[in-house]
Structure formats: C-alpha cells, structure tokens
N, C-alpha and C. Protein backbone atom coordinates (compact mmCIF):
# COMPACT_ATOMS: atom_id res chain seq x y z
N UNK A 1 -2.43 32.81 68.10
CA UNK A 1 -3.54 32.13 68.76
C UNK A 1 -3.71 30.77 68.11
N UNK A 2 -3.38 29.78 69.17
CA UNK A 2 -3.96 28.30 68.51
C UNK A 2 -5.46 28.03 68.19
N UNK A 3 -5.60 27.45 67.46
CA UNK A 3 -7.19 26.49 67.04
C UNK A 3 -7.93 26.11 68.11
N UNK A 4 -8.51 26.55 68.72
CA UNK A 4 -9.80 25.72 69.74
C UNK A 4 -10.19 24.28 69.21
N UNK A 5 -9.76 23.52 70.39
CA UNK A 5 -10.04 22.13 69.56
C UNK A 5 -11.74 21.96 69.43
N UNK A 6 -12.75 22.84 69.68
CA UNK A 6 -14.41 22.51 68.99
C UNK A 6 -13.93 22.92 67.58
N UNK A 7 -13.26 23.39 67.08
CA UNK A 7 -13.62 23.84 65.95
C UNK A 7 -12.69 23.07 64.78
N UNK A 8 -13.50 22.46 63.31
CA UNK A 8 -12.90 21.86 62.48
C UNK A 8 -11.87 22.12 62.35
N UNK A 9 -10.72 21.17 62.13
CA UNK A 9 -9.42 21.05 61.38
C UNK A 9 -9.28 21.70 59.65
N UNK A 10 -10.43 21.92 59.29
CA UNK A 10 -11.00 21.92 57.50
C UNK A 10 -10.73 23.67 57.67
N UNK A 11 -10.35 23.97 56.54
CA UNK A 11 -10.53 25.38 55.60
C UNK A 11 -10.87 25.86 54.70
N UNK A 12 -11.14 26.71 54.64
CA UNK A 12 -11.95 27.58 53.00
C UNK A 12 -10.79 28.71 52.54
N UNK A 13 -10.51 28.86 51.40
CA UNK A 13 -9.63 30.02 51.25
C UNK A 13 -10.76 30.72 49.75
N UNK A 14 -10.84 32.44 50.56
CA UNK A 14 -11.31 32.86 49.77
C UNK A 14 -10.65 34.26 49.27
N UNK A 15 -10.73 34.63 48.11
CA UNK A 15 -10.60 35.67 47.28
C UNK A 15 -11.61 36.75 47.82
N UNK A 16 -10.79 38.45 47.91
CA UNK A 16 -11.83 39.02 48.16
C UNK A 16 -11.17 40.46 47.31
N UNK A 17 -12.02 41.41 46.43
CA UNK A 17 -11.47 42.24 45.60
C UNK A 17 -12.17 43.78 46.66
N UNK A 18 -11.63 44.43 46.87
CA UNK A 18 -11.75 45.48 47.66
C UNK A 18 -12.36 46.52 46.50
N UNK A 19 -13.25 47.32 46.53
CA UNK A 19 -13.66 48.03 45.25
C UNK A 19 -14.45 49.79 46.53
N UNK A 20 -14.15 50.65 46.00
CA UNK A 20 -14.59 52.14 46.63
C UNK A 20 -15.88 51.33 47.00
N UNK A 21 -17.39 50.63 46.26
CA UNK A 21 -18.68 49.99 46.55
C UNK A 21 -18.34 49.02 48.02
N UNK A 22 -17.18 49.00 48.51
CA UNK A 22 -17.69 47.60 49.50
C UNK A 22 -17.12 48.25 50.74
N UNK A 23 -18.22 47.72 51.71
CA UNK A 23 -18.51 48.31 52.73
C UNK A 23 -17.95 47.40 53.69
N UNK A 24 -17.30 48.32 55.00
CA UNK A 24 -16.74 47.82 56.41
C UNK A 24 -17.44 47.65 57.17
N UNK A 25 -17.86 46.80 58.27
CA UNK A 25 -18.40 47.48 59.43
C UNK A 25 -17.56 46.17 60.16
N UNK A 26 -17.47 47.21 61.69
CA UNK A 26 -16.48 46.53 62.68
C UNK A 26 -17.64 46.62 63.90
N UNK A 27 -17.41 45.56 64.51
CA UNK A 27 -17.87 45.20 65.76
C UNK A 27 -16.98 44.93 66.50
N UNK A 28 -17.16 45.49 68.04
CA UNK A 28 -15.90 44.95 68.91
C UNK A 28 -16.95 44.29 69.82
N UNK A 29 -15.75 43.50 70.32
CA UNK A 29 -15.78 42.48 71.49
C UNK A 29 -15.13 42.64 72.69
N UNK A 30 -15.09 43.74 73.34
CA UNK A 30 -14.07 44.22 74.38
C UNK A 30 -13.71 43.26 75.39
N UNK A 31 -14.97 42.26 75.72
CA UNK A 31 -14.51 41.23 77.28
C UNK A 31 -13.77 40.10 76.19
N UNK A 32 -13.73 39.98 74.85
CA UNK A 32 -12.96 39.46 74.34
C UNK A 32 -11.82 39.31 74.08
N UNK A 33 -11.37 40.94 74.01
CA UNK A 33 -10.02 41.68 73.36
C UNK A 33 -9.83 41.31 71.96
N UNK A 34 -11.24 41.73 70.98
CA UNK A 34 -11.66 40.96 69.86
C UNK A 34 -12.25 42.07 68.86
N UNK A 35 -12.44 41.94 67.95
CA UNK A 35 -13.26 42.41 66.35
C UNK A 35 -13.49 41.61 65.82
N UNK A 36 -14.92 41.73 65.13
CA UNK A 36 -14.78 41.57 63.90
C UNK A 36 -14.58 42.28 62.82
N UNK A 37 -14.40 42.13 61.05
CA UNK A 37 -14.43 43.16 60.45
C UNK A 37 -15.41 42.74 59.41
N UNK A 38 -16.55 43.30 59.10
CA UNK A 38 -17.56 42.24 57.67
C UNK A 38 -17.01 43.21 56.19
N UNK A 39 -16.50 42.46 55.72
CA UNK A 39 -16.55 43.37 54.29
C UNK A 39 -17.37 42.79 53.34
N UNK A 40 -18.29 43.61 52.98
CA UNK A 40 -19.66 43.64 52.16
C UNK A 40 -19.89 43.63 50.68
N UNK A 41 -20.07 43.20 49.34
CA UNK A 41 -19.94 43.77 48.67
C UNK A 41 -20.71 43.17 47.89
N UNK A 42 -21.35 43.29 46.50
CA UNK A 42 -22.26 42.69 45.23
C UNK A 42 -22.02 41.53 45.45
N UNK A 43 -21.05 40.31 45.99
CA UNK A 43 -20.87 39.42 45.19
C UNK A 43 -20.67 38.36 46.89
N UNK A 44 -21.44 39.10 48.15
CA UNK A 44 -21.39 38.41 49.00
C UNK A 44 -20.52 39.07 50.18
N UNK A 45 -20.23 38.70 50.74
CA UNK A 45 -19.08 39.20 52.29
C UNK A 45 -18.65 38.17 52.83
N UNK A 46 -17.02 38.68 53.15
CA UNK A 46 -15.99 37.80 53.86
C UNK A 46 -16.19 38.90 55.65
N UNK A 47 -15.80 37.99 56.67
CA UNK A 47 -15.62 38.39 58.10
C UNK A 47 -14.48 37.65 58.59
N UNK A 48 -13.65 38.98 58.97
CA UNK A 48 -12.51 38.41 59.45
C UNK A 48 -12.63 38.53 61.30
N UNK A 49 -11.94 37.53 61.81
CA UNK A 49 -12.16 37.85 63.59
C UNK A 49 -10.45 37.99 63.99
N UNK A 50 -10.68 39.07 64.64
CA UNK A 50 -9.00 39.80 64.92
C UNK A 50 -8.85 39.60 66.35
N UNK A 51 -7.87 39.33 66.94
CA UNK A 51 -7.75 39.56 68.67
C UNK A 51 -7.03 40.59 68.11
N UNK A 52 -6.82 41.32 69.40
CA UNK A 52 -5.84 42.47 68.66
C UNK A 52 -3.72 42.27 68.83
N UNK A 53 -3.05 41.60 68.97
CA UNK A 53 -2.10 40.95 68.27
C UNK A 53 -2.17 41.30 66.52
N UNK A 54 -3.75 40.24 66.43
CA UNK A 54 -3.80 40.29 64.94
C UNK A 54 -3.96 41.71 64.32
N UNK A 55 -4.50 42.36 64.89
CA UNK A 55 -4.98 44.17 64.13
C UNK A 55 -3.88 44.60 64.26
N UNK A 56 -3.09 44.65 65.01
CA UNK A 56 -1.67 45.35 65.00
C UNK A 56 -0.94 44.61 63.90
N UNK A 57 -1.03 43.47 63.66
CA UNK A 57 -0.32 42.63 62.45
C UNK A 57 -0.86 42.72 61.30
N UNK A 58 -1.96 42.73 61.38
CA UNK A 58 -2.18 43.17 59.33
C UNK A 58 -2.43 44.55 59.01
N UNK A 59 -2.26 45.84 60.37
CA UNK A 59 -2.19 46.89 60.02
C UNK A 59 -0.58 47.22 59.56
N UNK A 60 0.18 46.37 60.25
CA UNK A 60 1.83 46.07 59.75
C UNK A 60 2.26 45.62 58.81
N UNK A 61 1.18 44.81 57.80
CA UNK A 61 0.91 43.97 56.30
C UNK A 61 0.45 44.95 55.68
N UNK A 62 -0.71 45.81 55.94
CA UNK A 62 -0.98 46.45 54.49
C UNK A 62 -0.49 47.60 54.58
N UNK A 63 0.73 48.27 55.99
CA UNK A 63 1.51 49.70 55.85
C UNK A 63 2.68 49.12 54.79
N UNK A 64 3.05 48.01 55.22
CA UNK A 64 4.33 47.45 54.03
C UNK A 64 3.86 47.30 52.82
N UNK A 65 2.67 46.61 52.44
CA UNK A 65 2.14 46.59 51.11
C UNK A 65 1.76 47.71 50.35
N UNK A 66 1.41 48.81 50.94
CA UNK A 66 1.47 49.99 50.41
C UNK A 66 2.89 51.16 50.03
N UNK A 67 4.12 50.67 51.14
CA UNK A 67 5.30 51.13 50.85
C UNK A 67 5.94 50.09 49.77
N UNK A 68 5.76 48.80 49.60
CA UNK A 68 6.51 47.73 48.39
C UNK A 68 5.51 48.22 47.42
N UNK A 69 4.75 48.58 47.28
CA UNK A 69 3.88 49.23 46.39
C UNK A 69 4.44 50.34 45.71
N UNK A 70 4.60 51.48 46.27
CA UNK A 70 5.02 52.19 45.64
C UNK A 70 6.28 52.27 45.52
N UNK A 71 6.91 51.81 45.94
CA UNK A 71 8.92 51.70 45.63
C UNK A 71 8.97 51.24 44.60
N UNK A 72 7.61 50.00 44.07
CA UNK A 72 8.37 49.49 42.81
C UNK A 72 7.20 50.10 41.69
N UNK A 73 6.43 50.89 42.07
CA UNK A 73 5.97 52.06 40.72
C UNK A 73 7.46 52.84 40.48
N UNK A 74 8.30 53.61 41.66
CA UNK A 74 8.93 54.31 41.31
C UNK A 74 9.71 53.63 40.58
N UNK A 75 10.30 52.78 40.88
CA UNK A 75 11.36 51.51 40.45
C UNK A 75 11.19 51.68 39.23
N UNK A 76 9.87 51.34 38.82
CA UNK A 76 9.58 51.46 37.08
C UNK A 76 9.06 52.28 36.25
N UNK A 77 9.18 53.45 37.21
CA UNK A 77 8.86 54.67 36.64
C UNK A 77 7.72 55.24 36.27
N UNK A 78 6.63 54.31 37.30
CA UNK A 78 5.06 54.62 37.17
C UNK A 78 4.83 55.80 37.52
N UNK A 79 4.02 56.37 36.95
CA UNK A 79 3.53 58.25 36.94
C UNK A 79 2.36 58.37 37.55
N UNK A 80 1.55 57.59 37.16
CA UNK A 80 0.06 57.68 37.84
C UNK A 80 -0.55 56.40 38.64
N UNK A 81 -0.08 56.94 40.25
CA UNK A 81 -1.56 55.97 41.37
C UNK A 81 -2.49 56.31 40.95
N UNK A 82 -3.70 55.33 40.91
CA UNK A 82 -4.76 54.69 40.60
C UNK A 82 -5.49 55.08 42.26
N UNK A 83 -6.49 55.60 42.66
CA UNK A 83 -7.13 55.18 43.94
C UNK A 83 -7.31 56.02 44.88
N UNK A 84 -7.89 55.68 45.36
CA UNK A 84 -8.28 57.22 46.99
C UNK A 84 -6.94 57.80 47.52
N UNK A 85 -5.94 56.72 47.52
CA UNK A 85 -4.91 57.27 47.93
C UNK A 85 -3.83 58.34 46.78
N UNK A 86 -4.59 58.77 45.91
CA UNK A 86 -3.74 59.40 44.81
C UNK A 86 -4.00 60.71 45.17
C-alpha cells in the first residue's frame, strides 16, 4: 500500500518490548478491509493499522521468527525456552 499523499512524508520509529502485562485489543474495519492492533502497556501504547495483505505478512514474520528462533537455541544447544510458549 502506497502513502496517501494527505499524509506527512516524516516518521517516528519506535521500540516496543512485549511483556505477559501488555495488553492487545483489535478493532476491525470491515468496509475498510482493515485493523487496528493497540498494544498497551506501563510505559504508553504503540497502534499498528493492518489492511489485511499486511496481517497475513507479519503473521508470516513472527511464524519465521519463532522457527529462526528456535533452530538457533538448538544450534547452540539451548535447554530452556523462556515464555508462554515453553
């Protein structure tokens, strides 16, 4: 999806630490073919806006980041995941 030309050329890049405390909530936009996602947490909230292209694509980013994840615990012979997923 290109840039809507109303909207600034300018960007913000922000850091966001995912912790069991921070909270999701999704809103859809159906006449959109849209989400949002707010993630919540002590230290403020980031909102991401997805068409869905994009949800299919960073659900394709963090299934790989979780398989390069653990290939290279095994790789190095890590014993113990850390996390909900353990």
């Amino acid at each position: 999806m290109s840039r809507p030309d109303f909207l600034p050329s300018s960007t913000v890049s922000v850091g966001l630490h995912v912790y069991e405390s921070t909270e999701f909530v999704t809103r859809t936009y159906p006449d959109e073919d849209r989400v949002t996602i707010d993630a919540t947490g002590s230290g403020g909230s980031v909102t991401m806006f997805l068409d869905r292209p994009d949800i299919a694509r960073l659900c394709t980013v963090l299934g790989q980041a979780e398989h390069d994840l653990t290939s290279r615990q095994h790789d190095n012979g890590a014993r113990a995941i850390s996390g909900p997923a353990a």
